[in-house]
N, C-alpha and C. Protein backbone atom coordinates (compact mmCIF):
# COMPACT_ATOMS: atom_id res chain seq x y z
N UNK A 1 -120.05 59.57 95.75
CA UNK A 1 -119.97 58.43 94.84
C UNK A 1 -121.32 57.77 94.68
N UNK A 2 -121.56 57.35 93.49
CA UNK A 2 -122.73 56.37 93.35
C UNK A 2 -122.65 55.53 93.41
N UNK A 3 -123.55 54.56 94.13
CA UNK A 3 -123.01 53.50 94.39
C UNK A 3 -124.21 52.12 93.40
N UNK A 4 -123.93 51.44 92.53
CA UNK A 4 -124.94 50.93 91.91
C UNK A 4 -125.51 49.60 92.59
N UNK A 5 -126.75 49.41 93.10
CA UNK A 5 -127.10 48.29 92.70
C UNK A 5 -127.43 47.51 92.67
N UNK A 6 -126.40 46.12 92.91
CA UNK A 6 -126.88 44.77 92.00
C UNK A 6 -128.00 44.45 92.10
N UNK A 7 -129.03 43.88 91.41
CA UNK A 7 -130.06 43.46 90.47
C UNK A 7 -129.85 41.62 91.73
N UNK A 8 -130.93 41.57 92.01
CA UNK A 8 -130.92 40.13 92.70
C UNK A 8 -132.01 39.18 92.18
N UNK A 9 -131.69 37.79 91.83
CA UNK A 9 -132.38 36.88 91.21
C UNK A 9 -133.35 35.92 91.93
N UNK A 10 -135.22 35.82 91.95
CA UNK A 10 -135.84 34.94 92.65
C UNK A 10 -135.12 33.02 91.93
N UNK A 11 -134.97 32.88 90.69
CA UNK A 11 -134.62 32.30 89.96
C UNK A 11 -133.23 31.92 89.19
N UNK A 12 -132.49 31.20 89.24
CA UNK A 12 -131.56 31.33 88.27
C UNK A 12 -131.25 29.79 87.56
N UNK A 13 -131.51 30.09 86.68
CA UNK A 13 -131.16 28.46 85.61
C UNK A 13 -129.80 28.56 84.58
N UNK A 14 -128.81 27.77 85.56
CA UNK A 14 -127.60 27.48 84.36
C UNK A 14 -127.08 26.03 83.82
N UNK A 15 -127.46 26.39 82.48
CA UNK A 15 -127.43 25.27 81.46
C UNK A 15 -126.29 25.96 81.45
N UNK A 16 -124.63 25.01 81.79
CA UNK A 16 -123.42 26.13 81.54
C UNK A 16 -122.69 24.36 80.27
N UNK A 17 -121.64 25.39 79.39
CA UNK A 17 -121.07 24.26 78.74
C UNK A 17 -119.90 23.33 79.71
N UNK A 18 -119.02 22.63 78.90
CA UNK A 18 -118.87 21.76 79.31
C UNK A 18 -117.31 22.46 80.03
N UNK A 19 -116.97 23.34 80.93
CA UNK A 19 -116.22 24.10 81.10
C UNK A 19 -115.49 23.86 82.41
N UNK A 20 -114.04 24.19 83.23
CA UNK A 20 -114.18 23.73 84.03
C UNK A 20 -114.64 25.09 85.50
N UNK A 21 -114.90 26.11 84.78
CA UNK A 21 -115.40 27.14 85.77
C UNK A 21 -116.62 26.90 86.01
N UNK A 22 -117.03 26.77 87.06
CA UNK A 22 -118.45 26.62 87.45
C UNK A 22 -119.35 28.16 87.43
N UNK A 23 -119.17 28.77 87.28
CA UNK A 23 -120.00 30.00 87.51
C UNK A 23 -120.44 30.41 88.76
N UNK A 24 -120.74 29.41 89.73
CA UNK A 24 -121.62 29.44 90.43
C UNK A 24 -121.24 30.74 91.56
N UNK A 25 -120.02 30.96 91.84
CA UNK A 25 -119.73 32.11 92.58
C UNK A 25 -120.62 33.60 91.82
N UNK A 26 -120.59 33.87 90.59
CA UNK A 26 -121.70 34.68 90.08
C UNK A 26 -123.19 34.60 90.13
N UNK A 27 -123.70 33.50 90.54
CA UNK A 27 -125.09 32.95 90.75
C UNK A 27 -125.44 33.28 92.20
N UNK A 28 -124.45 32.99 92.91
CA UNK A 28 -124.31 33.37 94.95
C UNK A 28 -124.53 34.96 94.65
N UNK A 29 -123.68 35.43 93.87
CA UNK A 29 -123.80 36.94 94.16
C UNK A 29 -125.52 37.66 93.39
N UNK A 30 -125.77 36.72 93.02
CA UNK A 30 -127.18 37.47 92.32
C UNK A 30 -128.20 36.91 92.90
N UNK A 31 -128.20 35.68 94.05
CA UNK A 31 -129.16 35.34 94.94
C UNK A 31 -129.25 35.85 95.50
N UNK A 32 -130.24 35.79 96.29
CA UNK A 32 -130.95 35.89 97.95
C UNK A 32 -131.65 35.03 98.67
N UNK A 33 -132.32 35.42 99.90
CA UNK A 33 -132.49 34.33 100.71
C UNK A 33 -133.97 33.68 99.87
N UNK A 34 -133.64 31.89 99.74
CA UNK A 34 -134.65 31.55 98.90
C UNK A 34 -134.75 31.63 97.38
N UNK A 35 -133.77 32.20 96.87
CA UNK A 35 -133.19 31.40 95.44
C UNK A 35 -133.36 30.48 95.40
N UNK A 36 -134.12 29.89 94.17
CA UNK A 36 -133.95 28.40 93.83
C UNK A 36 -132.84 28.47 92.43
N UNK A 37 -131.84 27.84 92.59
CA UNK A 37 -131.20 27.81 91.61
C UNK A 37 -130.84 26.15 90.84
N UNK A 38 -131.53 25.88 89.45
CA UNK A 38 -131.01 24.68 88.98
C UNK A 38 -129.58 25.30 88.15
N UNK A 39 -128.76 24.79 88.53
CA UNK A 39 -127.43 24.31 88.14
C UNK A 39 -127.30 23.01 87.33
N UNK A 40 -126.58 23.03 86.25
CA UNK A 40 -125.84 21.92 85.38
C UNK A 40 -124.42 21.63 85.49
N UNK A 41 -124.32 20.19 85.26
CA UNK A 41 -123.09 19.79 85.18
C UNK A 41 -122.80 18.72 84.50
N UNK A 42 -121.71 18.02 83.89
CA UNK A 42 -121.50 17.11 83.30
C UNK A 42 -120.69 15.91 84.25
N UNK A 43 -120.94 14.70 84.35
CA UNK A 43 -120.21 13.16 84.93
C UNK A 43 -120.59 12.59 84.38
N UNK A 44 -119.69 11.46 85.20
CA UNK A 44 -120.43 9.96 84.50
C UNK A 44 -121.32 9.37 85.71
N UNK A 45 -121.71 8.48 85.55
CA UNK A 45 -123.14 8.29 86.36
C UNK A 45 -122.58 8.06 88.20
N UNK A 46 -121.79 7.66 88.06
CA UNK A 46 -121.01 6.98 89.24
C UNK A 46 -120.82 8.23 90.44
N UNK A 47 -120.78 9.52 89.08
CA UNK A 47 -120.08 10.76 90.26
C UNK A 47 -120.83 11.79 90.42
N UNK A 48 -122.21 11.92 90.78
CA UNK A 48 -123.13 12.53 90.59
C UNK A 48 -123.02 13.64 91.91
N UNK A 49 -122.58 12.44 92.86
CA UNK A 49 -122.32 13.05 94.51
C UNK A 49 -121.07 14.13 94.56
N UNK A 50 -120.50 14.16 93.68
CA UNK A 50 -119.15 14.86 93.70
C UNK A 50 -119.75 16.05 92.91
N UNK A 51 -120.64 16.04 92.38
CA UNK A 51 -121.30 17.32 91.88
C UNK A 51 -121.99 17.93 92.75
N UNK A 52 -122.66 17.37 93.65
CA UNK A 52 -123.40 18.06 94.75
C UNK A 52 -122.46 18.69 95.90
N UNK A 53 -121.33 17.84 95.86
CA UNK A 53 -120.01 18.55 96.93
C UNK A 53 -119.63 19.65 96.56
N UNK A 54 -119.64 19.69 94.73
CA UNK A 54 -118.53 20.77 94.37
C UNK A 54 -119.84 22.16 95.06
N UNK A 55 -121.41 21.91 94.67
CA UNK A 55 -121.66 23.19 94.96
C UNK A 55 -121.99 23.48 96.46
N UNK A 56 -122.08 22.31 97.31
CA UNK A 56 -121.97 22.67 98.78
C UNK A 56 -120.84 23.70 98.88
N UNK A 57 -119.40 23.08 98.31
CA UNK A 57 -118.36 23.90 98.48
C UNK A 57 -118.07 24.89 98.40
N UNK A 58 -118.84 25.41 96.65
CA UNK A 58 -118.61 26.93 96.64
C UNK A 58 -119.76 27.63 97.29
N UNK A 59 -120.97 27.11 97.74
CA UNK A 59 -121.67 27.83 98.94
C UNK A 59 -121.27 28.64 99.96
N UNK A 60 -120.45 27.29 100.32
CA UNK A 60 -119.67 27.72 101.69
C UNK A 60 -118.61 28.76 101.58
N UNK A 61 -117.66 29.02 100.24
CA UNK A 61 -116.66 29.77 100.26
C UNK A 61 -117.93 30.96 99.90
N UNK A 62 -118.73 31.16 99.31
CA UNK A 62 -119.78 32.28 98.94
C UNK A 62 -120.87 32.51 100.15
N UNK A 63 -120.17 32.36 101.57
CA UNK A 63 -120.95 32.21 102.63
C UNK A 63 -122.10 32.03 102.47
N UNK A 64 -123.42 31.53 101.67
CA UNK A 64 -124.41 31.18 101.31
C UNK A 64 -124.56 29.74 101.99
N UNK A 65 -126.18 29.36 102.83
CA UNK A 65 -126.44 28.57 103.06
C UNK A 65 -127.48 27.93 102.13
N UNK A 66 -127.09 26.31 101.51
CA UNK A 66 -128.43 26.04 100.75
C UNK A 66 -129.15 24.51 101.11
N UNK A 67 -129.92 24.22 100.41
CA UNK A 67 -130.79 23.35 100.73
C UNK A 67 -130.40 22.82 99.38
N UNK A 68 -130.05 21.90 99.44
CA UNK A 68 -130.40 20.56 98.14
C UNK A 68 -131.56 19.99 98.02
N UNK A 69 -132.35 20.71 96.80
CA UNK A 69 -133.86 20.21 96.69
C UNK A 69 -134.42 18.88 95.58
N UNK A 70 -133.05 18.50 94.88
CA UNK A 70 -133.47 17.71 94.08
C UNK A 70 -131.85 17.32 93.16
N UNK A 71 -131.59 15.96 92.89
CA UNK A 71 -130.69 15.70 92.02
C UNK A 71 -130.87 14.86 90.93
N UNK A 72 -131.37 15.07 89.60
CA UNK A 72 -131.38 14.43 88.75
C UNK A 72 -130.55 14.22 87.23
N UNK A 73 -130.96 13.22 86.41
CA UNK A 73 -130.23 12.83 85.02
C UNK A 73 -131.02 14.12 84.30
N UNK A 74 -130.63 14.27 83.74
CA UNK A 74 -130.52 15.80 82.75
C UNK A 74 -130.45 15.78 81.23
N UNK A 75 -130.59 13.99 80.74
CA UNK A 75 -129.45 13.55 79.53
C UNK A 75 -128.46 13.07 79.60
N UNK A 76 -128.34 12.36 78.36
CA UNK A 76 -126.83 11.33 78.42
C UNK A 76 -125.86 12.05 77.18
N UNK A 77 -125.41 12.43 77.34
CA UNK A 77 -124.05 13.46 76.31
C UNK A 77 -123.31 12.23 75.68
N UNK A 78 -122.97 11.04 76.38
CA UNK A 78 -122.02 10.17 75.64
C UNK A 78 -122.37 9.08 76.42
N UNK A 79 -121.93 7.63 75.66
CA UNK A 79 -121.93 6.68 76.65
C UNK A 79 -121.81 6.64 78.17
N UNK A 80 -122.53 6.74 79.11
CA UNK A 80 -122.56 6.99 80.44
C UNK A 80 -121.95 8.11 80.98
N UNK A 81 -121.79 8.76 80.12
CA UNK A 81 -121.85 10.25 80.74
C UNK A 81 -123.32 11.14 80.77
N UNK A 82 -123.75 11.96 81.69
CA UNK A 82 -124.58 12.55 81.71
C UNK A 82 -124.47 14.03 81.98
N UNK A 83 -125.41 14.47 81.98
CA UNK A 83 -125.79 16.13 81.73
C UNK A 83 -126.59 15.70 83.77
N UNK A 84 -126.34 16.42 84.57
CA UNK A 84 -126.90 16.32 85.94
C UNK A 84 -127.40 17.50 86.16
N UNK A 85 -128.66 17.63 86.87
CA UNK A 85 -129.17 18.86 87.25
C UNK A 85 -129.36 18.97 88.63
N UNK A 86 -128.64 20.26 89.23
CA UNK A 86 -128.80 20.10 90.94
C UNK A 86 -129.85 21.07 91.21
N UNK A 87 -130.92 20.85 91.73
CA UNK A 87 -132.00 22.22 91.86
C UNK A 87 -131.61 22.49 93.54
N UNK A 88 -131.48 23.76 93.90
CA UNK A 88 -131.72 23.77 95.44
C UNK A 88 -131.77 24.97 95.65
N UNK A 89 -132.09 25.54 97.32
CA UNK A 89 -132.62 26.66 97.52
C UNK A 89 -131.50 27.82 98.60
N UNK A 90 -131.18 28.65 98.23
CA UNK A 90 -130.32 29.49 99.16
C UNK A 90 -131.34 29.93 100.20
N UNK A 91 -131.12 29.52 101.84
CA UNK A 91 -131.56 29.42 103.18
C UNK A 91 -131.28 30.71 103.85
C-alpha cells in the first residue's frame, strides 16, 4: 500500500466565515511543532476569553500543545461585535 503524505504547515492563517465549525481540528492536523497559527473568530467584546477557551479546547482534544501568543480586535462586523484574532504557537 502507499501510503501518502500529509503536507505540514510552518504557517497557517484562517480568516474563516461566520460559521459554527471551527476548522481548527484541520489546522492541528497540518501543524507541527512551532506552528504559528492566527485563527479568526467572531463575539462581542465582552467574550473574547471564551474564544481563547474554545481553541485551548480543541488543542487539547487534537492532543496539540499551544502557546497563546497574542489576542486582538480584528474589526467591528456590527455594533460591538467584533472580528478577534488569536495568534499562537503549537509547543
Amino acid at each position: 500500500g502507499c501510503k501518502k503524505k500529509r503536507k505540514k504547515f510552518n504557517v497557517i492563517v484562517m480568516p474563516r466565515p461566520q460559521l459554527k465549525e471551527t476548522f481548527l481540528h484541520e489546522a492541528f492536523m497540518l501543524s507541527m511543532k512551532r506552528t504559528k497559527i492566527f485563527y479568526y473568530d467572531f463575539c462581542k467584546e465582552e467574550e473574547g476569553d471564551s474564544i481563547v477557551e474554545k481553541v485551548k479546547a480543541e488543542a487539547k482534544k487534537a492532543r496539540k500543545k499551544i502557546k497563546i501568543l497574542k489576542v486582538k480586535k480584528a474589526g467591528e462586523i456590527a455594533p460591538y461585535r467584533y472580528r478577534i484574532r488569536v495568534d499562537f504557537r503549537i509547543v
